[in-house]
Protein backbone atom coordinates (compact mmCIF):
# COMPACT_ATOMS: atom_id res chain seq x y z
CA UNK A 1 39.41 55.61 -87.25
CA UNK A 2 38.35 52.35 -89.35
CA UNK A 3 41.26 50.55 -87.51
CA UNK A 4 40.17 51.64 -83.91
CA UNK A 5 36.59 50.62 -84.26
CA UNK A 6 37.85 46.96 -85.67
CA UNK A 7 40.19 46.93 -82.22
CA UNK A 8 37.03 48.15 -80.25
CA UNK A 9 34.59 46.01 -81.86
CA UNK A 10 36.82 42.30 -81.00
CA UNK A 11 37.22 43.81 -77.29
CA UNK A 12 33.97 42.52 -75.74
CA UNK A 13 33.10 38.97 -75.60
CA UNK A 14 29.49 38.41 -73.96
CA UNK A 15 27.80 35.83 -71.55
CA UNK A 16 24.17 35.73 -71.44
CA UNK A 17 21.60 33.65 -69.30
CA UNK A 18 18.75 33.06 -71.51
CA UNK A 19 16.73 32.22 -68.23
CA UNK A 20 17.18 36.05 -66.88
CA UNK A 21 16.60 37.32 -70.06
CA UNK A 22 12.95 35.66 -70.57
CA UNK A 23 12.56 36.22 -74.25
CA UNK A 24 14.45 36.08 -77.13
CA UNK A 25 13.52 39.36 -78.81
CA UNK A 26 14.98 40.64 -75.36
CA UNK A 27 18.57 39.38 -76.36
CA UNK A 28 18.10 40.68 -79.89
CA UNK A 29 17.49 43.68 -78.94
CA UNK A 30 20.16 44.10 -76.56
CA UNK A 31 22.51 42.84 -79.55
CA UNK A 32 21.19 45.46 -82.19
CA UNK A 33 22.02 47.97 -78.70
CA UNK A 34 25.51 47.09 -78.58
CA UNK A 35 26.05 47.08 -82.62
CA UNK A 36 24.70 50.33 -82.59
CA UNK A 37 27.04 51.57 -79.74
CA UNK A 38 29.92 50.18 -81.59
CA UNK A 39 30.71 47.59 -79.14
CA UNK A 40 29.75 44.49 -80.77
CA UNK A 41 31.84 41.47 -79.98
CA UNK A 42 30.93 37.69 -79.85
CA UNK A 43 28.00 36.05 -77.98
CA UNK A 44 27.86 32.59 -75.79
CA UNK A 45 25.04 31.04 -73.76
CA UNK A 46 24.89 29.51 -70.77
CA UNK A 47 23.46 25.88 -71.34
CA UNK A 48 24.13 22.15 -69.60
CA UNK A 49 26.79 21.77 -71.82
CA UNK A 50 29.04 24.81 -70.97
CA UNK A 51 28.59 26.76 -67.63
CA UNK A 52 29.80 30.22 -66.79
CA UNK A 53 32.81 29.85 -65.84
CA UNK A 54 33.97 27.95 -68.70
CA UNK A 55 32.79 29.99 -71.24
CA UNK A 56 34.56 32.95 -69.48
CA UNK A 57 38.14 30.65 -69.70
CA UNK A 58 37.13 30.29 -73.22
CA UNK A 59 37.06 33.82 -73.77
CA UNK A 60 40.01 34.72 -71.98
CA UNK A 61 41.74 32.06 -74.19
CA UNK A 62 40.56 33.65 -77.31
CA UNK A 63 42.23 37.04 -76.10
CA UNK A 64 39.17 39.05 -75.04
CA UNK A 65 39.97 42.03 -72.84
CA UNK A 66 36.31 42.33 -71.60
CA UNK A 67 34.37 40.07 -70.47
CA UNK A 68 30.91 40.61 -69.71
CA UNK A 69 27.87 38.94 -68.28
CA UNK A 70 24.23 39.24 -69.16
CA UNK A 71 21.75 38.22 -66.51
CA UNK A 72 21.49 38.11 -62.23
CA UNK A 73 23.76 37.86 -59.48
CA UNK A 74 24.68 34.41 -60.16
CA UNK A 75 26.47 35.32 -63.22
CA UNK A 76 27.88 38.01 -62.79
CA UNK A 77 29.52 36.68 -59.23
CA UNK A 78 30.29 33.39 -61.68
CA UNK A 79 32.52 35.55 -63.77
CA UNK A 80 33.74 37.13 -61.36
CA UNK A 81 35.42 33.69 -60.11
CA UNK A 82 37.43 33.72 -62.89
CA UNK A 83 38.24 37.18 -63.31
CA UNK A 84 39.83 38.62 -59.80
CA UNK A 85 43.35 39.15 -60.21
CA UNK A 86 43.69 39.54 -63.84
CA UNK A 87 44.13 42.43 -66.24
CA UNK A 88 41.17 42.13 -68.14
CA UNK A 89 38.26 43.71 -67.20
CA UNK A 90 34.56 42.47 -66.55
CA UNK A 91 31.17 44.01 -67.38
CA UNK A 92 27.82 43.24 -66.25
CA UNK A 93 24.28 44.05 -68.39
CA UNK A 94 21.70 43.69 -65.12
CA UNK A 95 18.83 41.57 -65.85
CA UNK A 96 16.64 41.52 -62.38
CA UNK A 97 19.70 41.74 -60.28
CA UNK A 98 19.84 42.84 -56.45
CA UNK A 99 19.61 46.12 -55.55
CA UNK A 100 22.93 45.84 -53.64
CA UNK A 101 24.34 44.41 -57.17
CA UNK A 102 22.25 47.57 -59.13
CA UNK A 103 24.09 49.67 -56.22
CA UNK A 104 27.78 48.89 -57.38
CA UNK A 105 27.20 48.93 -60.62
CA UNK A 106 25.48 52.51 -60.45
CA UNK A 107 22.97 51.14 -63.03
CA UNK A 108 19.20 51.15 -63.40
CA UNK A 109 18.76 49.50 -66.82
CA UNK A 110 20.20 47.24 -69.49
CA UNK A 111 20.34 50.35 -71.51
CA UNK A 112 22.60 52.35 -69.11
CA UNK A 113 24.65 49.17 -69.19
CA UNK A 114 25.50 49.64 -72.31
CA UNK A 115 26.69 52.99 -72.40
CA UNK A 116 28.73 51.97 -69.39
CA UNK A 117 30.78 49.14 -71.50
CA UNK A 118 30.78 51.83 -74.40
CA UNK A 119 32.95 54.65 -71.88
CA UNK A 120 34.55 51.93 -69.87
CA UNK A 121 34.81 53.28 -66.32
CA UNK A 122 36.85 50.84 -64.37
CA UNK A 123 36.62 50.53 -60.37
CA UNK A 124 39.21 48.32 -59.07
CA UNK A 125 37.93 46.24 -56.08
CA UNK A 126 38.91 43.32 -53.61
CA UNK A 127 35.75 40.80 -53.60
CA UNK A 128 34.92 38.11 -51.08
CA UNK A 129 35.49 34.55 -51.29
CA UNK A 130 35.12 31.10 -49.75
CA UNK A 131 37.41 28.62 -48.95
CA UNK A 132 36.15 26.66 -52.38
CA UNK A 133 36.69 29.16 -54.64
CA UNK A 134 33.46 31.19 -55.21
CA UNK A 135 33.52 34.67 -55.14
CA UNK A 136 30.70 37.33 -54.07
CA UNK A 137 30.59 41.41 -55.08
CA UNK A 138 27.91 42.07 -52.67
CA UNK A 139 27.06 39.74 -49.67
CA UNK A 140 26.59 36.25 -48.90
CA UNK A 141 24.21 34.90 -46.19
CA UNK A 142 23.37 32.16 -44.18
CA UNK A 143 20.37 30.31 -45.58
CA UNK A 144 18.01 28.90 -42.89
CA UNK A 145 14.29 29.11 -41.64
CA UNK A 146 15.05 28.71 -37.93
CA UNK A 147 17.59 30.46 -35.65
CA UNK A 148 20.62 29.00 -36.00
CA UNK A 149 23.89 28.29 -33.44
CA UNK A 150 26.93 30.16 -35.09
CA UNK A 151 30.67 30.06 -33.84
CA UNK A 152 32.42 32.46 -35.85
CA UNK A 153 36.25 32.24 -35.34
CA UNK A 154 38.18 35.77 -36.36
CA UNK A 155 42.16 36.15 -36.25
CA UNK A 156 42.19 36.78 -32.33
CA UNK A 157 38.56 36.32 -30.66
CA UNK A 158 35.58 33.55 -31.31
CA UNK A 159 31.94 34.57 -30.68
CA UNK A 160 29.32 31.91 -30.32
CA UNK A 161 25.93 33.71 -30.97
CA UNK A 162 22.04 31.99 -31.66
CA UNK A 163 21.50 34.02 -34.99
CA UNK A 164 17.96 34.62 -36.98
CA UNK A 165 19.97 36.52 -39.72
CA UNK A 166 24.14 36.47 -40.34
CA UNK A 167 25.30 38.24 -43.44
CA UNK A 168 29.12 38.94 -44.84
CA UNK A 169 28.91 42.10 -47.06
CA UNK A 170 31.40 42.79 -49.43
CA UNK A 171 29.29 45.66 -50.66
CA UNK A 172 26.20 46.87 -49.36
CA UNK A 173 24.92 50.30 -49.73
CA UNK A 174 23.76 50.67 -46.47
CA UNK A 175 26.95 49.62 -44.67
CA UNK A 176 29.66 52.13 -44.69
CA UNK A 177 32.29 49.95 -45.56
CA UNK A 178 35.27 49.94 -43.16
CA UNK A 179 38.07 49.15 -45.41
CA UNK A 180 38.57 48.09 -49.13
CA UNK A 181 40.12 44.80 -48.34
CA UNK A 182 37.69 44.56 -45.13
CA UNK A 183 34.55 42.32 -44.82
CA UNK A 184 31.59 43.66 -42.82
CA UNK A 185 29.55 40.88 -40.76
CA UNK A 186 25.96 41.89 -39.59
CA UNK A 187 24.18 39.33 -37.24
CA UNK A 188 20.77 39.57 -36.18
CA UNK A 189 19.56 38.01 -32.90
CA UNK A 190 16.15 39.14 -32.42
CA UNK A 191 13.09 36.94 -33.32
CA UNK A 192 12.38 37.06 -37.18
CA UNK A 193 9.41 37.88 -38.73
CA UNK A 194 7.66 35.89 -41.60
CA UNK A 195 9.10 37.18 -44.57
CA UNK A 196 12.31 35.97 -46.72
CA UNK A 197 15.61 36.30 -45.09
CA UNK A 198 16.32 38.66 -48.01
CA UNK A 199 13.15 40.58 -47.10
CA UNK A 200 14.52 40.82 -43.65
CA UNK A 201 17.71 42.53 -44.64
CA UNK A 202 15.45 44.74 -46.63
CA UNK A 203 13.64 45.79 -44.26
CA UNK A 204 16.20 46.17 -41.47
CA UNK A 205 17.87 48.83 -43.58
CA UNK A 206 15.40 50.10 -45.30
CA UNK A 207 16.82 53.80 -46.01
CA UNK A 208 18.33 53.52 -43.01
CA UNK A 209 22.43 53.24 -42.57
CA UNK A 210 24.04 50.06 -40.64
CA UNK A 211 24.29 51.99 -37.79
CA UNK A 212 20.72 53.49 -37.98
CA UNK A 213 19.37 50.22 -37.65
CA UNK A 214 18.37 48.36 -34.28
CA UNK A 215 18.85 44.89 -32.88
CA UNK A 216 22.46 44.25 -34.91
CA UNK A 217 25.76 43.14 -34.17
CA UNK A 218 28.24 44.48 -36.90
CA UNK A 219 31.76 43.21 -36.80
CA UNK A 220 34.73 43.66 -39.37
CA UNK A 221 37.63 41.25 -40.66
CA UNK A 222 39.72 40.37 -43.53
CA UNK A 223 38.90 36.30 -42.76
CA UNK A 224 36.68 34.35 -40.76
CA UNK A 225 35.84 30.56 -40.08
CA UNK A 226 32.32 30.07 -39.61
CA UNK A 227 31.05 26.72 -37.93
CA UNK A 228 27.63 25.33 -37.31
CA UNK A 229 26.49 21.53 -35.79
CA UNK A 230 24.92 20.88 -39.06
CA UNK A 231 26.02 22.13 -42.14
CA UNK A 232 24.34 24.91 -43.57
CA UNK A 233 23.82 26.59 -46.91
CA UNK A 234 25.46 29.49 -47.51
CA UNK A 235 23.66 32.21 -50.63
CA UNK A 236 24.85 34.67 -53.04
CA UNK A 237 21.95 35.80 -54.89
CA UNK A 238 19.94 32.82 -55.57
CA UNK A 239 22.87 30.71 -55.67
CA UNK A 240 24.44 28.38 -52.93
CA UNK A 241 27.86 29.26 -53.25
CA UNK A 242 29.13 27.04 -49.93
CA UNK A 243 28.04 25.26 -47.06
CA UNK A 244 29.10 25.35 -42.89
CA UNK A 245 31.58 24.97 -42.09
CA UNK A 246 33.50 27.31 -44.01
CA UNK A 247 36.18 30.06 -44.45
CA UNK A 248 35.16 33.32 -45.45
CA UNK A 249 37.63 36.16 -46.79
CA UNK A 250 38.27 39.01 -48.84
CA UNK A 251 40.47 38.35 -52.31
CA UNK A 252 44.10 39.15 -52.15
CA UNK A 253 43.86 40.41 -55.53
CA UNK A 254 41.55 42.78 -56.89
CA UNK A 255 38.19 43.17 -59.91
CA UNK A 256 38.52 45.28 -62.58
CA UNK A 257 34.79 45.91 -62.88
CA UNK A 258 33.41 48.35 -65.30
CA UNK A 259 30.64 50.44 -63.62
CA UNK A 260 28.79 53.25 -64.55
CA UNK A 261 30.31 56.95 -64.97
CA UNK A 262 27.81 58.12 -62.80
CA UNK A 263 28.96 55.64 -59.92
């Protein structure tokens, strides 16, 4: 029994961003969590010096079968880069993440989070990606104040379309998703209103499904190119992850992402 919680204990090797977490009694207390839980392991920071990603190599390196991120969208999809296709598994403890991220995770709090690493349930899933490497669990969108002129290029049509809104959605909970290794593309073409484009998305769904809602175009595909006469940032989270133009896809290999037993 000794032995096993030793093993356990080395498992989990944890990434936090002191800028989600706001205070340092906050990270304290979500250490004195995990010793309690028996799940313990050893802590890095995010800082100028060392991003994300290569902390993540640097735990992989050290022989860490879990890796697991403590903050927002930005890290967790910044582990993710690193992680698709291997056979170690990631974790995520949510601080102020989307509600599309809180979604797939099946989590409402840090706390839950940490039973979740503790009983290790492990959904396998294919993630989307750009042509430069960066990965996204939920969606990614187009960031711009002004309608925009989009040519999106799929495997055997092109569409040209004047979009307010254009998301790719790995994962959102109110798309019924039409295939694992499928991406789901939502356009909007009606005139916006004043709020964020997140807002928008918001409240376009709402509580409503994808194909409850009005005035959208949904498409599906395992690629597309997407082209604009300028380029044009392209968001996960809070993060610009790409710019026009720029190939979209899902992974060919899948996540291992802990999520919550409840999911």
């Amino acid at each position: 029994m000794v032995i096993d919680y030793c093993i356990l204990r080395t498992m989990y090797y944890y990434i936090f961003d002191v800028k989600r977490c706001k205070k340092r009694a906050t990270i304290e207390t979500i250490k004195s969590a995990l010793l309690e839980l028996g799940i313990s392991g050893e802590y890095n920071y995010i800082s100028n010096a060392q991003t994300a990603e290569q902390l993540v190599d640097l735990g992989l390196a050290r022989g860490y079968s879990t890796i697991v991120g403590i903050g927002g969208d930005d890290l967790i999809n910044s582990i993710a880069n690193r992680m698709v296709g291997r056979k170690e598994a990631m974790g995520a403890i949510p601080m102020d993440i989307s509600s599309s991220m809180q979604s797939l995770l099946g989590l409402d709090s840090w706390r839950e989070a940490c039973e979740a690493l503790r009983f290790r349930r492990i959904k396998e899933m294919y993630v989307g990606r750009t042509a430069n490497g960066e990965h996204f669990l939920t969606e990614a969108y187009i960031d711009t104040t002004k309608p925009v002129n989009l040519t999106i290029e799929f495997k055997d049509y092109i569409i040209q379309v004047l979009a307010k809104n254009f998301m790719v959605s790995n994962y959102h909970p109110g798309i019924k998703k039409f295939g694992p290794d499928y991406l789901d593309i939502v356009i909007e073409s009606q005139p916006p209103d004043k709020s964020s484009i997140v807002d928008k998305f918001k409240s376009i769904f709402g509580t409503k499904t994808i194909t409850e809602a009005k005035a959208l175009s949904t498409m599906h595909a395992r690629s597309m190119r997407i082209f604009t006469k300028r380029p044009v940032p392209i968001l996960a989270g809070d993060k610009m992850i790409a710019k026009t133009p720029q190939l979209i896809e899902s992974s060919d290999e899948m996540l291992r992402l802990i999520v919550s037993r409840k999911h």
